[in-house]
Structure formats: C-alpha cells, structure tokens
Protein backbone atom coordinates (compact mmCIF):
# COMPACT_ATOMS: atom_id res chain seq x y z
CA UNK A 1 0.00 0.00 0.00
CA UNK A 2 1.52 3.54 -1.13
CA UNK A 3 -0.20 6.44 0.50
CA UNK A 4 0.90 9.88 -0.79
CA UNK A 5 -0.26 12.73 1.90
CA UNK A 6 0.67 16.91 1.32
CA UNK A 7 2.04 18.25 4.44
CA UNK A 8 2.32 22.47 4.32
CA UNK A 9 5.55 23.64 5.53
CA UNK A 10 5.53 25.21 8.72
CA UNK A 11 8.18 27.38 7.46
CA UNK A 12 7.03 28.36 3.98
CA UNK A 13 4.42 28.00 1.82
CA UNK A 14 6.07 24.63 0.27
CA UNK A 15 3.68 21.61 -0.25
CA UNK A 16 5.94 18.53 0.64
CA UNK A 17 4.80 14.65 -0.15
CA UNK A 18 5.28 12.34 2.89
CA UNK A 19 5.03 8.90 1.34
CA UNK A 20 3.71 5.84 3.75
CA UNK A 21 4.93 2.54 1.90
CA UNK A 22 3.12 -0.57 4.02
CA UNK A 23 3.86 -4.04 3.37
CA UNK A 24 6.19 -6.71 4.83
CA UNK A 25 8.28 -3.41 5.48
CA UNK A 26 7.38 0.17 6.43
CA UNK A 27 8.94 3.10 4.63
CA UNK A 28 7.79 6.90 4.82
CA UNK A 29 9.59 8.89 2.88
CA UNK A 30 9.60 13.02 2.89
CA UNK A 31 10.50 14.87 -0.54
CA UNK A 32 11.56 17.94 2.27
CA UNK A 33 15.14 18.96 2.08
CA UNK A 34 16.03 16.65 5.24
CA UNK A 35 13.57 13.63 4.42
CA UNK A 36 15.23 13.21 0.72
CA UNK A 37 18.84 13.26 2.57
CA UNK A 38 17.19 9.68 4.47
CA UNK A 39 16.68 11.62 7.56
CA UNK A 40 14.02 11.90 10.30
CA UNK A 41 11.93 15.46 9.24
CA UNK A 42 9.78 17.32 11.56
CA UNK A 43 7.00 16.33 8.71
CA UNK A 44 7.38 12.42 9.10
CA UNK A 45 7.84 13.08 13.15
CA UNK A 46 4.91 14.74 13.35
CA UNK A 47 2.80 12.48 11.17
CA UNK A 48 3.98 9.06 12.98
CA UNK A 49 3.00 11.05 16.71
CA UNK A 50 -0.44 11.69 15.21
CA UNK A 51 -0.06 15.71 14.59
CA UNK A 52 -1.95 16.10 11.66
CA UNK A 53 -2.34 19.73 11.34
CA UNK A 54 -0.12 20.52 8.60
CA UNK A 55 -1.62 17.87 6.81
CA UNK A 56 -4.23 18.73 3.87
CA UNK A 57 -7.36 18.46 4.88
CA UNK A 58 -8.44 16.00 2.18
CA UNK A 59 -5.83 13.65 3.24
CA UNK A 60 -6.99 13.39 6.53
CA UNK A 61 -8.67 9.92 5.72
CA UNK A 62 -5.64 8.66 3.99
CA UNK A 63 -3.45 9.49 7.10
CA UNK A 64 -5.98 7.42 8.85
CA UNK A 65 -6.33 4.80 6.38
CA UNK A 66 -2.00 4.31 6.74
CA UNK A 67 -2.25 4.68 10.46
CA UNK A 68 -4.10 2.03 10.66
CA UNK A 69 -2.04 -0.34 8.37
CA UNK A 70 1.03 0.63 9.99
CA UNK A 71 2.75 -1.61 12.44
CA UNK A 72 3.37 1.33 15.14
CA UNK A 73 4.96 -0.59 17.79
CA UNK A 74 7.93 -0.98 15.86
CA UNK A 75 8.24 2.67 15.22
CA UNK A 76 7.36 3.50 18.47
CA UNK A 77 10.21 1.32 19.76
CA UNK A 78 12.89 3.19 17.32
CA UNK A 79 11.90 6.49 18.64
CA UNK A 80 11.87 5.98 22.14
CA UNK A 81 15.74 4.73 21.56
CA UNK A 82 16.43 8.12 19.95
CA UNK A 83 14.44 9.69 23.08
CA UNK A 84 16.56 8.12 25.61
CA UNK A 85 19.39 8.94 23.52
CA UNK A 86 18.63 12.74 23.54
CA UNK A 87 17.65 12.71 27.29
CA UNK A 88 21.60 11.04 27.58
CA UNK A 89 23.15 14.03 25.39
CA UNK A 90 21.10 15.98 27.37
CA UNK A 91 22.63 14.81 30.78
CA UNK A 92 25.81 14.88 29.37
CA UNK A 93 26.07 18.75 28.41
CA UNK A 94 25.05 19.81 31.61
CA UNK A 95 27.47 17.46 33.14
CA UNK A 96 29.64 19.27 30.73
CA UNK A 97 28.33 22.72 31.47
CA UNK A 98 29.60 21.81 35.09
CA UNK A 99 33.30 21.06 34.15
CA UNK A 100 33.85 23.99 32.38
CA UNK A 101 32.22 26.04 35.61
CA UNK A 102 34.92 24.31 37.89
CA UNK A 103 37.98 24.52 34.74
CA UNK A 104 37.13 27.86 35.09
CA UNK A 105 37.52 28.56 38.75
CA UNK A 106 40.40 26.76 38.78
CA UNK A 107 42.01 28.63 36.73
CA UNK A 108 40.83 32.23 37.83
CA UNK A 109 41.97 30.54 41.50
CA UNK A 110 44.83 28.58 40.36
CA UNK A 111 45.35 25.19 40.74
C-alpha cells in the first residue's frame, strides 16, 4: 500500500509529499530537504506522533487509512531509543556545562 499525503511547511508555503509505503516493510519517505537526505523530518515526526495539522485536509482519511495499516509498535520502539538517547546528550552537556564552571575557577583561582 503507497499512501501519498501533502504536508504544508511550517516554514514556507512549500507543499511537501510524505510517502507511507506498508507491506512486509514500512517506509515513509519526505520529498523535504532533510527527508530526501534519508533523515528523520519534523514532517514524518509529526505524522507518525499523530499531529496532523499541517496535513491537507483531504488527506486526513488517507493518514488514517496508513495509520491504521502501519505496524506502530515498531516505530514507536525506534523512537523511544532516539528519546533516551537525547535525554543522555542531554545529561551529558550539563554534566559538561559543570566542568567547564569548575575549569574555570580553577584557573581564575589557580590550581
């Protein structure tokens, strides 16, 4: 099943087709300037969470239609790795933030 749905730009007035491919695999590709370089764009995120309202109104059925078809546990799965992997990066610069703080005592105080 190919479903073709136009998403409106939040940016601009571009048009951009997010394309659901559902079979033995799942595909959905974006023809946006990050989606055609293979990588996760606000439109597919936004889409796959259930935000529809930059979608065209007469695709709203469609949208359902590939919802529905879609095997959402395994995307669900692959984006709460990337969410625990942004909470990490997360930890991580403030644990950075931190260092510098103390590099930077340390040097005003000497060390």
């Amino acid at each position: 099943m190919n479903t073709i749905l136009k998403v409106k730009s939040s940016s601009s007035n571009e048009i951009y087709n997010v394309t659901f491919s559902i079979g033995e695999t799942i595909s959905i590709k974006c023809n946006c300037k990050a989606g055609a370089s293979k990588l996760l764009c606000k439109h597919k995120l936004n889409l796959i969470d259930g935000n529809i309202s930059a979608l065209d109104t007469n695709d709203v059925e469609l949208y359902n239609e590939a919802m529905l078809s879609m095997d959402k546990i395994r995307i669900t799965k692959l984006l709460a790795s990337s969410n625990e992997l942004d909470d990490k990066i997360k930890r991580l610069e403030a644990e950075r933030k931190l260092l510098k703080k103390q590099i930077g005592i340390n040097l005003h105080d000497g060390f």
